[in-house]
N, C-alpha and C. Protein backbone atom coordinates (compact mmCIF):
# COMPACT_ATOMS: atom_id res chain seq x y z
N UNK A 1 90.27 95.47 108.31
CA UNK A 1 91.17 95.98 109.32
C UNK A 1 90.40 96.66 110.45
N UNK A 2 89.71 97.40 110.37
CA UNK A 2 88.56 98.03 111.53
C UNK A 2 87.74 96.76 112.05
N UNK A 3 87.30 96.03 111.46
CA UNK A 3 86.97 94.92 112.61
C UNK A 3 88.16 94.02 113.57
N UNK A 4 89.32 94.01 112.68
CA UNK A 4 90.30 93.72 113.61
C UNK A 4 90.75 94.14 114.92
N UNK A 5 90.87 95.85 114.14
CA UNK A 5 91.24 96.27 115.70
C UNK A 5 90.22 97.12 116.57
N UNK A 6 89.06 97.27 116.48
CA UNK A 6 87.49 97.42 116.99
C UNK A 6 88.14 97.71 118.17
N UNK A 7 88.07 98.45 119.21
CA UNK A 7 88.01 98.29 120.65
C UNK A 7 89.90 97.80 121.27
N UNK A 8 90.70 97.62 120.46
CA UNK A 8 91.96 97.57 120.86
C UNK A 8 92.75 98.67 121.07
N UNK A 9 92.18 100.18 120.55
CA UNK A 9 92.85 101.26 121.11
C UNK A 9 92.99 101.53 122.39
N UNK A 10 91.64 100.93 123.36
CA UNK A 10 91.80 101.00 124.87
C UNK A 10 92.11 99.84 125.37
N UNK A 11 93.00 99.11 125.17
CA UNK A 11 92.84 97.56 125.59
C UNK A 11 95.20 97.90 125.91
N UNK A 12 95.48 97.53 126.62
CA UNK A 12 97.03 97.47 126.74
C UNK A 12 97.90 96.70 126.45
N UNK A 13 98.27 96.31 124.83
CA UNK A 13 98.29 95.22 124.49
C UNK A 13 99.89 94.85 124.86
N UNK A 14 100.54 93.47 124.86
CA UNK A 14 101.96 93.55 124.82
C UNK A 14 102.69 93.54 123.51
N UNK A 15 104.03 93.78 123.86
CA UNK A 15 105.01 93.64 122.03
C UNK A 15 104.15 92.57 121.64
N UNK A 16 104.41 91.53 121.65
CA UNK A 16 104.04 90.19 121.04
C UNK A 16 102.69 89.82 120.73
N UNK A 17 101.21 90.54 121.29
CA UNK A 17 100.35 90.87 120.51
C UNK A 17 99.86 91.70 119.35
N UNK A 18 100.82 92.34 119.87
CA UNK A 18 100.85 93.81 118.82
C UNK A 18 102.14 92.96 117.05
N UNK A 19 102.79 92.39 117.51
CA UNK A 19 103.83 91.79 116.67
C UNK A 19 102.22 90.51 115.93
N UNK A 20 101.63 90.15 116.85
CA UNK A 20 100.88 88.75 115.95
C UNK A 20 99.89 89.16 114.89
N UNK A 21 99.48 90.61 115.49
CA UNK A 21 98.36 91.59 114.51
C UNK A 21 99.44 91.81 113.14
N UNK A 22 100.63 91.98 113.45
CA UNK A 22 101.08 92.77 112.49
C UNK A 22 101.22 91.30 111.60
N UNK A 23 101.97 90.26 111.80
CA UNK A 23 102.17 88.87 111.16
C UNK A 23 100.73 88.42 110.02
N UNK A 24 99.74 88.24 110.97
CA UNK A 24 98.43 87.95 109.63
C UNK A 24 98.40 89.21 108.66
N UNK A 25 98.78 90.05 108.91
CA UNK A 25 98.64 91.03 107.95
C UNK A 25 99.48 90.70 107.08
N UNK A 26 100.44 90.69 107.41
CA UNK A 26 102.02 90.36 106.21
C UNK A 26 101.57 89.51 105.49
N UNK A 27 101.06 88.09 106.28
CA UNK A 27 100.75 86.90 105.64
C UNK A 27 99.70 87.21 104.52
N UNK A 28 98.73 88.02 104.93
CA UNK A 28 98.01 88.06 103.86
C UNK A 28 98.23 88.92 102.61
N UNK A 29 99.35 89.55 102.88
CA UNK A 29 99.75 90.68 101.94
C UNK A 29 100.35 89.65 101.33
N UNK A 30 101.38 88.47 101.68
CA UNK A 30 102.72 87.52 100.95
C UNK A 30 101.45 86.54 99.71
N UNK A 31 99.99 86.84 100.29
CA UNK A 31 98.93 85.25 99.57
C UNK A 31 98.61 86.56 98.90
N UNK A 32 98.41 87.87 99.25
CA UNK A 32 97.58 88.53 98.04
C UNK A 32 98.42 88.92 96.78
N UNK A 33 99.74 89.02 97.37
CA UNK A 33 100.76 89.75 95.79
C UNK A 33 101.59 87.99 95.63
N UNK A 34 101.30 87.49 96.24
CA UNK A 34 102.04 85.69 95.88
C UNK A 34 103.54 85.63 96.19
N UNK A 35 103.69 86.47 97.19
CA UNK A 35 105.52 86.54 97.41
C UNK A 35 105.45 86.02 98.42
N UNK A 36 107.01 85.29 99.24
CA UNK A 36 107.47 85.26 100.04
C UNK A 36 108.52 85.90 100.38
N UNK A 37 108.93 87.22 99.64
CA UNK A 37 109.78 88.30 100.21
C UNK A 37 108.85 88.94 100.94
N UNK A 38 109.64 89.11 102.18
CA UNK A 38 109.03 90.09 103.38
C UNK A 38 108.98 91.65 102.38
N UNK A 39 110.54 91.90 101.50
CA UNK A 39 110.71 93.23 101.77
C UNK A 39 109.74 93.94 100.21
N UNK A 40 109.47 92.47 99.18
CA UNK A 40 108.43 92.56 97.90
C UNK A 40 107.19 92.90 99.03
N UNK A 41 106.68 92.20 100.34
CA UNK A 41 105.59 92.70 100.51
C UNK A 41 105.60 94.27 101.47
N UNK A 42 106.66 94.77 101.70
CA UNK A 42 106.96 96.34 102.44
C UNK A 42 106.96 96.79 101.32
N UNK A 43 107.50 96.86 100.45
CA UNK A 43 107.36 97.82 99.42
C UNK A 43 105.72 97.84 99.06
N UNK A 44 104.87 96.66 98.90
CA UNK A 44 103.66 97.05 98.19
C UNK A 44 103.34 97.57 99.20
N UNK A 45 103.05 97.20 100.81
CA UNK A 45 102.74 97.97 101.49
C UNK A 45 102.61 99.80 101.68
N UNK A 46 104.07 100.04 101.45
CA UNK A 46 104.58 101.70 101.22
C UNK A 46 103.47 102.05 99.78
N UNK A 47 103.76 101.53 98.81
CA UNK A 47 103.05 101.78 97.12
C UNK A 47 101.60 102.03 97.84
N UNK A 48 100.93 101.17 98.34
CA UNK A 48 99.82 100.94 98.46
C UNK A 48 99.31 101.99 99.71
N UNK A 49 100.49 102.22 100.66
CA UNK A 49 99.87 103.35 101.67
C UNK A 49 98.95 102.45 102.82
N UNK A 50 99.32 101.32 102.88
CA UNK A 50 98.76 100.62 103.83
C UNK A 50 99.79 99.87 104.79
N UNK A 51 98.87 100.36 106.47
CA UNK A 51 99.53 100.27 107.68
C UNK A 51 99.65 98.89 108.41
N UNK A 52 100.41 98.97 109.16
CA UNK A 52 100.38 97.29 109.75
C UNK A 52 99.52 98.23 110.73
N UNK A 53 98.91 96.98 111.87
CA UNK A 53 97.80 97.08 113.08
C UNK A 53 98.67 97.83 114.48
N UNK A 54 100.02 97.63 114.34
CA UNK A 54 101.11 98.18 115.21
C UNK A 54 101.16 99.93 114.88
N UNK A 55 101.35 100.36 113.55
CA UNK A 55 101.33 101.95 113.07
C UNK A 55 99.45 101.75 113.69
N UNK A 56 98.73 101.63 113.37
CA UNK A 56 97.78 102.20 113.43
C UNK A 56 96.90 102.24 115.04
N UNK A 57 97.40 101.34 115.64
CA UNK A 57 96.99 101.30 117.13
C UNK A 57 97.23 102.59 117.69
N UNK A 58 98.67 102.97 117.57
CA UNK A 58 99.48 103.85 117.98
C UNK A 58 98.84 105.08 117.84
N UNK A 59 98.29 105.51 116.35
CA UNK A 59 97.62 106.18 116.20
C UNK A 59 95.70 106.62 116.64
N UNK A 60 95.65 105.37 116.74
CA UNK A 60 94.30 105.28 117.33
C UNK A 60 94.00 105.32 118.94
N UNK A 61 95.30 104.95 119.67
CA UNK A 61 95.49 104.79 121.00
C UNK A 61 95.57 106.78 121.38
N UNK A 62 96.43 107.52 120.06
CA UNK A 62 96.58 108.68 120.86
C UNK A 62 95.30 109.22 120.49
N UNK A 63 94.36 109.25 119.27
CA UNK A 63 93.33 109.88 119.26
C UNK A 63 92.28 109.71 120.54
N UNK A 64 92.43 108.43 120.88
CA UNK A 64 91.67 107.75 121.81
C UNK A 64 92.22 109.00 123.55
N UNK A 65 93.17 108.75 123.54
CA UNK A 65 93.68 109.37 124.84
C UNK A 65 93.23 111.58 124.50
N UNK A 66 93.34 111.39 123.42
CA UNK A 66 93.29 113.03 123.22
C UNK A 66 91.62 113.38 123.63
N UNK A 67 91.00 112.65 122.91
CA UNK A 67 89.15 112.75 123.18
C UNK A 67 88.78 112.60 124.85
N UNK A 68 89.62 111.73 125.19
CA UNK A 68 89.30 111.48 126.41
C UNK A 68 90.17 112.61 127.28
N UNK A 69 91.09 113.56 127.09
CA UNK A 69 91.32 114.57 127.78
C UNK A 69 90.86 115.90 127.29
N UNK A 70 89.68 116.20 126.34
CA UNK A 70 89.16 116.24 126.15
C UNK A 70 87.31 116.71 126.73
N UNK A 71 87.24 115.42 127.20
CA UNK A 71 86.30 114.82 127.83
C UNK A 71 86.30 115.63 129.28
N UNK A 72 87.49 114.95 130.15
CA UNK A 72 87.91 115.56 131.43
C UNK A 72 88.22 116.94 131.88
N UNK A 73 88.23 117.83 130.39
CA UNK A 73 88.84 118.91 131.02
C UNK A 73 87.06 119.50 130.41
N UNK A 74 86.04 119.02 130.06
CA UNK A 74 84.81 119.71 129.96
C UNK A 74 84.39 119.63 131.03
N UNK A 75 84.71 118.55 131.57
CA UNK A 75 83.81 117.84 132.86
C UNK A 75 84.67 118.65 134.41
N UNK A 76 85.72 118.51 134.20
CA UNK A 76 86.71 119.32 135.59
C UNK A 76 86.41 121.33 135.11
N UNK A 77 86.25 121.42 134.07
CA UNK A 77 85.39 123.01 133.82
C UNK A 77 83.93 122.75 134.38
N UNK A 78 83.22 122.39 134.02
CA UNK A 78 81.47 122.25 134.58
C UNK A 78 81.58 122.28 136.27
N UNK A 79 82.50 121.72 136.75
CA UNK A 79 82.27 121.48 138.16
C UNK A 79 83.73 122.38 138.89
């Protein structure tokens, strides 16, 4: 999953990229537990504590924006 989304916290993705990240994930969750229930593979998901690429962007997008204001308010203090 970190090589997946490498460098996509600063990148502006649309719904429908953000929806295709989340799809191979499912898919591989439906080949790893052998289901084709969406909601057999949300539940292992929840059990398991593991995020689709959509929760975790989100999260990585605000850490990303927080460091970087952050950043600006060392740099707008120095000068």
């Amino acid at each position: 999953m970190p090589i997946m989304l490498y460098g996509l916290d600063v990148c502006c993705l649309r719904k429908a990229e953000v929806n295709s990240l989340d799809f191979v994930i499912n898919r591989f969750y439906m080949k790893l537990f052998r289901t084709n229930n969406m909601n057999t593979t949300k539940d292992c998901q929840a059990y398991l504590n593991l995020n689709l690429p959509s929760e975790l962007l989100v999260k990585r997008y605000d850490k990303f924006l927080s460091k970087l204001s952050a950043i600006n308010n060392i740099y707008n203090a120095a000068f």
